[in-house]
Every structure is written in structure tokens, then in C-alpha cells.
N, C-alpha and C. Protein backbone atom coordinates (compact mmCIF):
# COMPACT_ATOMS: atom_id res chain seq x y z
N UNK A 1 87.76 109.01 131.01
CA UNK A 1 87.74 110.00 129.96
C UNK A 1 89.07 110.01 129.20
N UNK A 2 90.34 109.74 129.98
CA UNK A 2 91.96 109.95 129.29
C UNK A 2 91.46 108.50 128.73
N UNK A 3 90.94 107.44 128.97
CA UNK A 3 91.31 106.13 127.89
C UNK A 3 90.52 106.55 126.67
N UNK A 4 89.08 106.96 126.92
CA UNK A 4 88.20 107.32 125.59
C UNK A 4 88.59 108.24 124.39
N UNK A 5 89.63 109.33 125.32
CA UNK A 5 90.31 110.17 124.39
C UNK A 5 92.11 109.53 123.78
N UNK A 6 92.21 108.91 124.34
CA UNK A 6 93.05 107.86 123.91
C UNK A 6 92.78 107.07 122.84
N UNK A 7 92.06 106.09 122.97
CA UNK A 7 91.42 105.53 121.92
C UNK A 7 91.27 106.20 120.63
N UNK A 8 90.44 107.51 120.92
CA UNK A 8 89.97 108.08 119.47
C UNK A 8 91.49 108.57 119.32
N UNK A 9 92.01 109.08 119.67
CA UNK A 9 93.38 109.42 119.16
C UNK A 9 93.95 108.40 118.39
N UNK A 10 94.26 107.39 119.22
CA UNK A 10 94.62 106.07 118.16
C UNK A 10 93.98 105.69 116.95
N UNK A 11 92.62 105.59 117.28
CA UNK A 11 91.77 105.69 115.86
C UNK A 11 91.77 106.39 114.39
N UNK A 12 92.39 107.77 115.30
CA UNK A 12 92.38 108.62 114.26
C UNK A 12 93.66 108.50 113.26
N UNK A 13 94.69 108.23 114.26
CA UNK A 13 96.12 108.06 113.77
C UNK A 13 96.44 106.45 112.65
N UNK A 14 95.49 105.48 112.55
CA UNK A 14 94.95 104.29 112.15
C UNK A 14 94.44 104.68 111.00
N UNK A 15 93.70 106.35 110.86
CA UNK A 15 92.99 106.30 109.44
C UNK A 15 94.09 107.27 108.62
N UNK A 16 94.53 108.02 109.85
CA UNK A 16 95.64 108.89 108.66
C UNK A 16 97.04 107.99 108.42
N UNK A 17 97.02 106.86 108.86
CA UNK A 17 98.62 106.28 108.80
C UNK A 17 99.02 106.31 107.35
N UNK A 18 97.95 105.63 106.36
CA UNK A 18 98.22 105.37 105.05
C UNK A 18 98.53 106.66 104.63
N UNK A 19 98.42 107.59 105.24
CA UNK A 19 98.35 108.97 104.07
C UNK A 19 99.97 109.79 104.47
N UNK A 20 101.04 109.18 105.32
CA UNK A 20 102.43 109.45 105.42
C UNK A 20 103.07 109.96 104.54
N UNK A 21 103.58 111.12 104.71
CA UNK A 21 104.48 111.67 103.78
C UNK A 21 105.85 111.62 104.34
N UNK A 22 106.36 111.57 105.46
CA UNK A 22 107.59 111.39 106.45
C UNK A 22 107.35 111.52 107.79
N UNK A 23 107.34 110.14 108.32
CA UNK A 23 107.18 109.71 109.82
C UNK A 23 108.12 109.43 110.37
N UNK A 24 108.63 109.31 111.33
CA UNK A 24 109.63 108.42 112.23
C UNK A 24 108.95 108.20 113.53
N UNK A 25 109.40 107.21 113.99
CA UNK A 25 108.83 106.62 115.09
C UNK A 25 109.29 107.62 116.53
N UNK A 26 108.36 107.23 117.66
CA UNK A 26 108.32 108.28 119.00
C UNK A 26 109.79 107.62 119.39
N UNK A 27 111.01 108.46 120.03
CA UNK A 27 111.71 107.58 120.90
C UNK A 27 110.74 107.07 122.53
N UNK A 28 110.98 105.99 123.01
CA UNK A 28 110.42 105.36 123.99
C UNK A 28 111.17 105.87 125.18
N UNK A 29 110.40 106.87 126.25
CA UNK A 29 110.93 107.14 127.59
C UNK A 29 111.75 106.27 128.27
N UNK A 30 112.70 106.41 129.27
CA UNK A 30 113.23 105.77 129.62
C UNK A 30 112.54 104.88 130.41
N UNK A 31 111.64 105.71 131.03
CA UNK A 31 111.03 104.48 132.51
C UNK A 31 109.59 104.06 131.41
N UNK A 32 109.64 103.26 129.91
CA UNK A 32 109.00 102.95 129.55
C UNK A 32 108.24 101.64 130.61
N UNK A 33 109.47 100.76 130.97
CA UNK A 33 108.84 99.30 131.17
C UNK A 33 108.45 99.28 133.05
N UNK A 34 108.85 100.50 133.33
CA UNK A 34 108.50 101.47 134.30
C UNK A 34 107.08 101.76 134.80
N UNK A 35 106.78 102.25 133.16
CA UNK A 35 105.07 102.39 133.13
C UNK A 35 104.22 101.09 132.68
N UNK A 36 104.90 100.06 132.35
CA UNK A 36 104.30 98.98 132.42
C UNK A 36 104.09 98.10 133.96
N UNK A 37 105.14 98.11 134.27
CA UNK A 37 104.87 97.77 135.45
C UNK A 37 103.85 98.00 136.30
N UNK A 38 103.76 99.46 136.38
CA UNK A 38 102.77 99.92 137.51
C UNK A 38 101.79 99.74 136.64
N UNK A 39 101.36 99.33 135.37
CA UNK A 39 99.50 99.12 135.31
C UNK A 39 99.71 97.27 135.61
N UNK A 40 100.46 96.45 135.18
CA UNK A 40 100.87 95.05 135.98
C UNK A 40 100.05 94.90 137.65
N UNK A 41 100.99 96.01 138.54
CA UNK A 41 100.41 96.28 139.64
C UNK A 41 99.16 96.44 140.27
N UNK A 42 98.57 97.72 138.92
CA UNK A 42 97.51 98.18 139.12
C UNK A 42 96.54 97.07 138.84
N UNK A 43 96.66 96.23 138.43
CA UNK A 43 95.74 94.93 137.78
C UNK A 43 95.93 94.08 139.32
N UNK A 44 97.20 93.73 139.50
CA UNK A 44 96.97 92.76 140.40
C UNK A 44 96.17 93.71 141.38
N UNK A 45 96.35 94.89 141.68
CA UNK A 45 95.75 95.55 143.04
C UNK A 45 94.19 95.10 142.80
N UNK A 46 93.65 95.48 141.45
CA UNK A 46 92.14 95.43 141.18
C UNK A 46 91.81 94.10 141.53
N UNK A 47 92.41 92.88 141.36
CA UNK A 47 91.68 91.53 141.09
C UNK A 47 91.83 91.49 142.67
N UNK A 48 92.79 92.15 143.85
CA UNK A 48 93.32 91.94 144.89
C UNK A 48 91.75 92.40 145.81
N UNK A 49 91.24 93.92 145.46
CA UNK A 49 90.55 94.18 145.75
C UNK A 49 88.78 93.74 145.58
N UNK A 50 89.39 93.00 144.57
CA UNK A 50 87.66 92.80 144.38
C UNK A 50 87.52 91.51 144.76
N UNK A 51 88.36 90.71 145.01
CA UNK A 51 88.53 89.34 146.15
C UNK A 51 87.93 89.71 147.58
N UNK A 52 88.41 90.94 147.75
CA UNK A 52 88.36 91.53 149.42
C UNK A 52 87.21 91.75 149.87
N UNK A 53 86.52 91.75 148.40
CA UNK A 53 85.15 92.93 148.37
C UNK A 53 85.12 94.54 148.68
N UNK A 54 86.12 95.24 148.36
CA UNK A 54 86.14 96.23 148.87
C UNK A 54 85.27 96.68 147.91
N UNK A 55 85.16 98.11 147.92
CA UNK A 55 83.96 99.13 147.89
C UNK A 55 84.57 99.36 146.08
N UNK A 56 83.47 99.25 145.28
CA UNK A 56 83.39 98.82 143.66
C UNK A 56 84.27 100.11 143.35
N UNK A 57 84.32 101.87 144.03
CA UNK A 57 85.29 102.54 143.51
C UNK A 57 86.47 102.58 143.30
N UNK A 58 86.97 101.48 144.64
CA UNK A 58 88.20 101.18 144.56
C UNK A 58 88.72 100.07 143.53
N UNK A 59 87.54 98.95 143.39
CA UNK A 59 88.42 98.48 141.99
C UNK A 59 88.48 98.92 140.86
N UNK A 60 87.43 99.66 140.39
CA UNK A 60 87.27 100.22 139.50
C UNK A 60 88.33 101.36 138.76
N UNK A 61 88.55 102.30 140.21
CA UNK A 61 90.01 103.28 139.86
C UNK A 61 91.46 102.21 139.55
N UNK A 62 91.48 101.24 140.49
CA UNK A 62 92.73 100.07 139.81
C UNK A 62 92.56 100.01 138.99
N UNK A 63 91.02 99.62 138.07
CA UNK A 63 91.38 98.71 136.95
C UNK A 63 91.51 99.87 135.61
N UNK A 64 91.12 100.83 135.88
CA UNK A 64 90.97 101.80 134.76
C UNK A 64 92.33 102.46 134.83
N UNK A 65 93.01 102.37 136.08
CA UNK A 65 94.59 102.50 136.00
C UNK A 65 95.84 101.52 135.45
N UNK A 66 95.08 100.20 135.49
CA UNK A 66 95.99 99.04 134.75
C UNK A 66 95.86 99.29 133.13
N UNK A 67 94.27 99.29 132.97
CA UNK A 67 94.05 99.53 131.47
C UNK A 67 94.94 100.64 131.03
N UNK A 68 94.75 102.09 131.49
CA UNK A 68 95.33 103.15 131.09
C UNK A 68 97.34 102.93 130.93
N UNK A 69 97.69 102.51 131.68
CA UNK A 69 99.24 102.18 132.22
C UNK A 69 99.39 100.74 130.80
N UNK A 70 98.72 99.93 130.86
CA UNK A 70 99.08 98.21 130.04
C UNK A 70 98.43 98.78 128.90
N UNK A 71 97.33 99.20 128.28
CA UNK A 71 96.59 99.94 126.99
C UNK A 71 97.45 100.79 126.36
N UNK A 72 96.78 101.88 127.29
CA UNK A 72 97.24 102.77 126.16
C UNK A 72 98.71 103.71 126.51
N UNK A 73 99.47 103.18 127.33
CA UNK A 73 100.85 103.77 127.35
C UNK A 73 101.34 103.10 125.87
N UNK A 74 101.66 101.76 125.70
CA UNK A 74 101.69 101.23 124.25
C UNK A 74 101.18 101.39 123.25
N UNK A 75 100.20 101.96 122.98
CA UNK A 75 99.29 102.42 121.77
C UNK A 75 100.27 103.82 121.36
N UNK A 76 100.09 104.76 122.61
CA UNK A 76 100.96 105.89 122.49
C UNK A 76 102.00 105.99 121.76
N UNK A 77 102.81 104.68 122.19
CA UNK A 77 104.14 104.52 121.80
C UNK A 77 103.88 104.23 120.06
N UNK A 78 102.76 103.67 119.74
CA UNK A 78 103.07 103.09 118.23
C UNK A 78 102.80 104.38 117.42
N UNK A 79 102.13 105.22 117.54
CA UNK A 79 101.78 106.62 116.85
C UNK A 79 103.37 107.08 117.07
N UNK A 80 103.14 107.26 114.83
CA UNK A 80 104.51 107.84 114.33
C UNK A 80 104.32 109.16 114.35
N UNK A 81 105.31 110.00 114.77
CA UNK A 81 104.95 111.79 114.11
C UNK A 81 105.74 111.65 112.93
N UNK A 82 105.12 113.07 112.78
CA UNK A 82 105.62 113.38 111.53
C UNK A 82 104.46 114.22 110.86
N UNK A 83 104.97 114.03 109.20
CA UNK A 83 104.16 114.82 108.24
C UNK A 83 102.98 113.68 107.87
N UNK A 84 101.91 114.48 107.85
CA UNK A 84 100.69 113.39 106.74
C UNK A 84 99.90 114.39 105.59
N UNK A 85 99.37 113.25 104.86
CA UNK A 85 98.90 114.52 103.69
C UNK A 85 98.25 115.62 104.37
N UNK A 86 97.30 115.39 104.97
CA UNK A 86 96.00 116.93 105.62
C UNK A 86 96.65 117.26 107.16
N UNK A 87 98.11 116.61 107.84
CA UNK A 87 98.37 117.63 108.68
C UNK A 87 99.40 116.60 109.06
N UNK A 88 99.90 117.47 110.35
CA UNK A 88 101.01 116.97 111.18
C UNK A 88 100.58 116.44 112.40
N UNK A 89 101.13 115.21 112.76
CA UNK A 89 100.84 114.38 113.75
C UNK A 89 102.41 114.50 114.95
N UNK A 90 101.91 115.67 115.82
CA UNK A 90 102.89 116.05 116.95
C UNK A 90 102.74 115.32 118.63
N UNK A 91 103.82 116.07 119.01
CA UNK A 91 103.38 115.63 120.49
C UNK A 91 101.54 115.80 121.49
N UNK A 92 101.20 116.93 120.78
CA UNK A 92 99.75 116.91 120.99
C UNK A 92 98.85 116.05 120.95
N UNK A 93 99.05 115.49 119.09
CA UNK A 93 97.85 114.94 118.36
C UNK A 93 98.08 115.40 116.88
N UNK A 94 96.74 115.17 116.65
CA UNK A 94 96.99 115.58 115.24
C UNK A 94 96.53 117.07 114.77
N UNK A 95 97.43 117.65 114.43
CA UNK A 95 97.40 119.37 113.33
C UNK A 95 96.71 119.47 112.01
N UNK A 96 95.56 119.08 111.95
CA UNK A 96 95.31 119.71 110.28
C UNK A 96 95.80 121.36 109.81
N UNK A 97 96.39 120.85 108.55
CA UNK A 97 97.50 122.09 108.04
C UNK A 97 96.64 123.67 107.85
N UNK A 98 95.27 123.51 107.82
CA UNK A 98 94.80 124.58 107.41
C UNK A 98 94.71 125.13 109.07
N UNK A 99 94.13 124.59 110.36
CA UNK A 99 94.74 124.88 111.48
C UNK A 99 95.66 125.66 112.24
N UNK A 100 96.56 125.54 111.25
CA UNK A 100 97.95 125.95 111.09
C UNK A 100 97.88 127.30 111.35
N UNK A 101 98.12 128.36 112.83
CA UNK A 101 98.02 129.98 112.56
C UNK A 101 99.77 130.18 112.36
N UNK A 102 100.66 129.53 113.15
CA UNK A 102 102.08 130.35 112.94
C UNK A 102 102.69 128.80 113.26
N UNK A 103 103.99 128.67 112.44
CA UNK A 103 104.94 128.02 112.78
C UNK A 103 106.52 128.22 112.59
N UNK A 104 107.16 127.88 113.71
CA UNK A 104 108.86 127.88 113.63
C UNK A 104 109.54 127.13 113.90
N UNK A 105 110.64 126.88 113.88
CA UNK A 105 111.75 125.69 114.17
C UNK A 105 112.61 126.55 115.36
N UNK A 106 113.05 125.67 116.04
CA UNK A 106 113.52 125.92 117.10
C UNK A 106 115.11 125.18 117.04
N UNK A 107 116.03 125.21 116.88
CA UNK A 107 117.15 124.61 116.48
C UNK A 107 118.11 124.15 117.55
N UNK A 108 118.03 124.79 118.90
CA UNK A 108 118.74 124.53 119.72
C UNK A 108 118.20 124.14 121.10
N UNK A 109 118.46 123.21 122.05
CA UNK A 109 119.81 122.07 121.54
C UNK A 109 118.98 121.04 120.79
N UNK A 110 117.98 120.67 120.44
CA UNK A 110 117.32 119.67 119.66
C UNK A 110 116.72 120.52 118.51
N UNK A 111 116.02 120.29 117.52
CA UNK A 111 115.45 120.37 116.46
C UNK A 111 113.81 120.08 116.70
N UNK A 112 113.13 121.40 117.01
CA UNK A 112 111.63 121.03 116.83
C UNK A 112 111.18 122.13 116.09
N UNK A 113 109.77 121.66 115.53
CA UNK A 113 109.04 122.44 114.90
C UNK A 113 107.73 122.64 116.01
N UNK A 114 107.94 123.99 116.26
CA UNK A 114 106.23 124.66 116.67
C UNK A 114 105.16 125.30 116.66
N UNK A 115 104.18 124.49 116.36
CA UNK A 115 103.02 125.16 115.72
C UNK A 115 102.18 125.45 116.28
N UNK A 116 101.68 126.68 116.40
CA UNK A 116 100.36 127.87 117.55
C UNK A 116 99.15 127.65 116.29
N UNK A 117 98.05 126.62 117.11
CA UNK A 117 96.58 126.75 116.00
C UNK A 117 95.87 127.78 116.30
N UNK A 118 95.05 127.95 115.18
CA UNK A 118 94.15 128.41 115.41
C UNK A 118 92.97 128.36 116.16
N UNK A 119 92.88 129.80 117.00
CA UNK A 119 91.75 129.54 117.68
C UNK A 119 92.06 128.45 119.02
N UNK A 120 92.93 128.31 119.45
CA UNK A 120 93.03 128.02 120.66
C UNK A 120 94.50 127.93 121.50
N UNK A 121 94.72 127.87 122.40
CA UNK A 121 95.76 127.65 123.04
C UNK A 121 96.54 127.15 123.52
N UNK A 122 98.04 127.65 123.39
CA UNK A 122 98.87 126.11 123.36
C UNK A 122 99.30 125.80 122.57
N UNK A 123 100.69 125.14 122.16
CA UNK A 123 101.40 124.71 120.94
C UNK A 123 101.56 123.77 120.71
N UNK A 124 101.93 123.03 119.75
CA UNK A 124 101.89 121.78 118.88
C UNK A 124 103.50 121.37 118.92
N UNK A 125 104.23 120.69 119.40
CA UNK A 125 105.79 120.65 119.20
C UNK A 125 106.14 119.26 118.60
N UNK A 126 106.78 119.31 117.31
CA UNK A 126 106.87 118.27 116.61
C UNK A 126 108.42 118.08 116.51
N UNK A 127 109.30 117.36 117.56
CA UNK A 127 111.15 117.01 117.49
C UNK A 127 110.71 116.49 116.15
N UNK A 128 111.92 116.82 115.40
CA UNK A 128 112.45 116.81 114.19
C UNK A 128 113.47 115.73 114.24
N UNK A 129 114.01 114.73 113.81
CA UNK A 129 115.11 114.52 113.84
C UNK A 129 116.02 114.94 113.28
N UNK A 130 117.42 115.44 113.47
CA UNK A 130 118.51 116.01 112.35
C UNK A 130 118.65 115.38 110.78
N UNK A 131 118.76 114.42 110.72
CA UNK A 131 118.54 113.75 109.26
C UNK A 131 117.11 113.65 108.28
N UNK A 132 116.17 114.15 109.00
CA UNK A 132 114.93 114.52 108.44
C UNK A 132 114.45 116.18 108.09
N UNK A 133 115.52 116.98 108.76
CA UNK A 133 115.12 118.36 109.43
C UNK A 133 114.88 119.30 107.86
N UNK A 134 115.89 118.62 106.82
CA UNK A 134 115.64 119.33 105.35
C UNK A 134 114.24 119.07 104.34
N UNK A 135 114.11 117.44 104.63
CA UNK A 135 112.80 116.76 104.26
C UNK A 135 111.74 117.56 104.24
N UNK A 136 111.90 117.84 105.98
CA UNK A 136 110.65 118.35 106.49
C UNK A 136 110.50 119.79 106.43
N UNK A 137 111.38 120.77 106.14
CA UNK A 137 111.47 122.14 105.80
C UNK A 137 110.77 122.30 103.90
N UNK A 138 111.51 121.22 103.29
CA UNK A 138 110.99 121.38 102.35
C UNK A 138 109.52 120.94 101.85
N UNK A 139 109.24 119.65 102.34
CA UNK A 139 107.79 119.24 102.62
C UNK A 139 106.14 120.81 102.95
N UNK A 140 106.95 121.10 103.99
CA UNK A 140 106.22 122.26 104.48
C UNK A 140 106.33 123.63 103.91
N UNK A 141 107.57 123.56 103.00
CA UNK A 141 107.66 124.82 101.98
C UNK A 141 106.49 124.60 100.73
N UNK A 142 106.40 123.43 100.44
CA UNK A 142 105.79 123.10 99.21
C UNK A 142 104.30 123.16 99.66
N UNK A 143 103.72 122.94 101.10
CA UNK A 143 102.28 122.97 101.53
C UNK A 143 102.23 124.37 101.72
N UNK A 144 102.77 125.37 102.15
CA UNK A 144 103.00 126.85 101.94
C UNK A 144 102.69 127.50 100.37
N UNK A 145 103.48 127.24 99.61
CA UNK A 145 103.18 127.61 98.09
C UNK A 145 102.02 126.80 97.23
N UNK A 146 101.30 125.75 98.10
CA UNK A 146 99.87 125.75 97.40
C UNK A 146 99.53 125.48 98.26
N UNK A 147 99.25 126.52 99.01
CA UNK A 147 98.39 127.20 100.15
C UNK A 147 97.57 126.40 100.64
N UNK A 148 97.80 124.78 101.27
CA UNK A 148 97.54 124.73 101.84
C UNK A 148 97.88 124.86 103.18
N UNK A 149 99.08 125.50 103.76
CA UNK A 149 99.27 126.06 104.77
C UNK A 149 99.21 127.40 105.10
N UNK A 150 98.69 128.11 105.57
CA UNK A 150 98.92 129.27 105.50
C UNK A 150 98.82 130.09 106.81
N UNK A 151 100.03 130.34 107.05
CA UNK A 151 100.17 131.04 108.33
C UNK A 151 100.12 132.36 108.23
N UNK A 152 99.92 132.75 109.50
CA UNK A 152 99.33 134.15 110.02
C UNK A 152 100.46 135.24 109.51
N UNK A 153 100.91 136.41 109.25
CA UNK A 153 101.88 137.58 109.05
C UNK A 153 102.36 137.55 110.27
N UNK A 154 103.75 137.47 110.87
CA UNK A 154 104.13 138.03 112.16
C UNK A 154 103.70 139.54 112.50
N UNK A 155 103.60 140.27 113.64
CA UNK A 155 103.68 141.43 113.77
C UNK A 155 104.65 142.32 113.39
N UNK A 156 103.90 143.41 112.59
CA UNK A 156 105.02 144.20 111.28
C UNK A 156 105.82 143.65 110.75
N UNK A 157 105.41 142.37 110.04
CA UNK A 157 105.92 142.08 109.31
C UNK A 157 107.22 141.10 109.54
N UNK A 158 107.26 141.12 110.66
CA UNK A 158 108.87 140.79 111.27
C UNK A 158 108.95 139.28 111.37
């Protein structure tokens, strides 16, 4: 189910790429080649096991663990965040702007923007980089004043 929803994620990020208004690329975890390894592993374990003949669940969980680990840890990595025309592409996924119930910037010690959707739970956290942080304030001022963003009133106003 995590590769299928993987996939369409990637898919989706494939049709909105052309429509970039300011992206920058994910930084890459440290134990990136870390997580390559262990789907490496997980492959040899599968081909290991199904030599053995062991019981088809067990290769099957290897091999859908090599795929997941060698697939789509790298796919992950190529999805830019950032701004796109009809929404923001965060650590989540993707935000369509009308979605959008409340958002703020968070300034310390890094620079993120976080956005609470509508209608469900859980936030959207999009790191900013410092040299983008005005871009993207103003980008999102201008989707604000033709409404296509439009966030919720804080309580009283505040």
C-alpha cells in the first residue's frame, strides 16, 4: 500500500512539475545511502529466500522491502517543494491552495511555513530556505489578494 501511495505521489508531482513557481530541491538525509543499502540487502535476502524455498510471505515482505528502500526512497528524494501554480508541494504531499484553512511561518531556529487543511488533521510543513523566505512570503501574499488562498480568521481576530 506505502509503494502504491508512493507512486501516485510521484505521479502527481510529474504532472504539477511544469507548473513551478519556486522550488528547491529536498536536502538528502544523512543515512541516505544508508537507506539504500538496506533495500540492496533486502533484495539479496528475497532472491536468498526464494532459492531456500521458504514460505512465499517471506519473500514477498523482502522483496516489497527492497522495492520500497531501492524505488521509492529515490523517487522521494527527486520531488522538489516548494510553490506550484494550484498549491504547495510540502513535506506531506501536495496542498491545493484553496485547501488552505490557516497558515504561518515559524522562524526559529529554521524557517518553515505551516499549513492546517481543511477538513482534516495534521499539518503541512514546508522548510523554507533563508534566501527564498521573501520570494515565498510574497508569492503567497499575491495568492491571498486574488483569493485564491484564503485562510480561515484566527480566533477574535487575533
Amino acid at each position: 500500500m506505502l509503494i502504491a501511495r508512493g507512486l501516485a505521489g510521484y505521479r502527481l508531482f510529474l504532472k504539477v512539475r511544469p507548473t513551478a513557481l519556486l522550488t528547491w530541491p529536498v536536502r538528502r538525509p544523512a543515512h541516505f545511502p544508508f537507506l539504500l543499502a538496506l533495500g540492496a540487502i533486502a533484495a539479496a535476502l528475497a532472491v536468498i529466500n526464494s532459492t531456500m524455498n521458504r514460505p512465499f510471505h517471506h519473500v514477498y515482505s523482502q522483496g516489497v522491502m527492497a522495492v520500497y528502500f531501492t524505488v521509492m526512497v529515490p523517487l522521494s528524494a527527486r520531488i522538489q517543494l516548494g510553490l506550484y501554480r494550484d498549491g504547495v508541494w510540502a513535506d506531506a504531499g501536495f496542498l491545493p491552495y484553496e485547501k488552505i484553512a490557516r497558515m504561518a511561518f515559524r522562524e526559529v531556529p529554521e524557517i518553515v511555513l505551516i499549513m492546517v487543511p481543511r477538513g482534516r488533521s495534521g499539518a503541512f510543513r514546508l522548510p523554507v530556505p533563508s534566501s527564498e523566505y521573501g520570494a515565498v512570503r510574497k508569492i503567497l501574499e499575491d495568492k491571498i489578494r486574488a483569493r485564491v488562498v484564503n485562510p480561515e480568521k484566527a480566533i477574535l481576530g487575533l
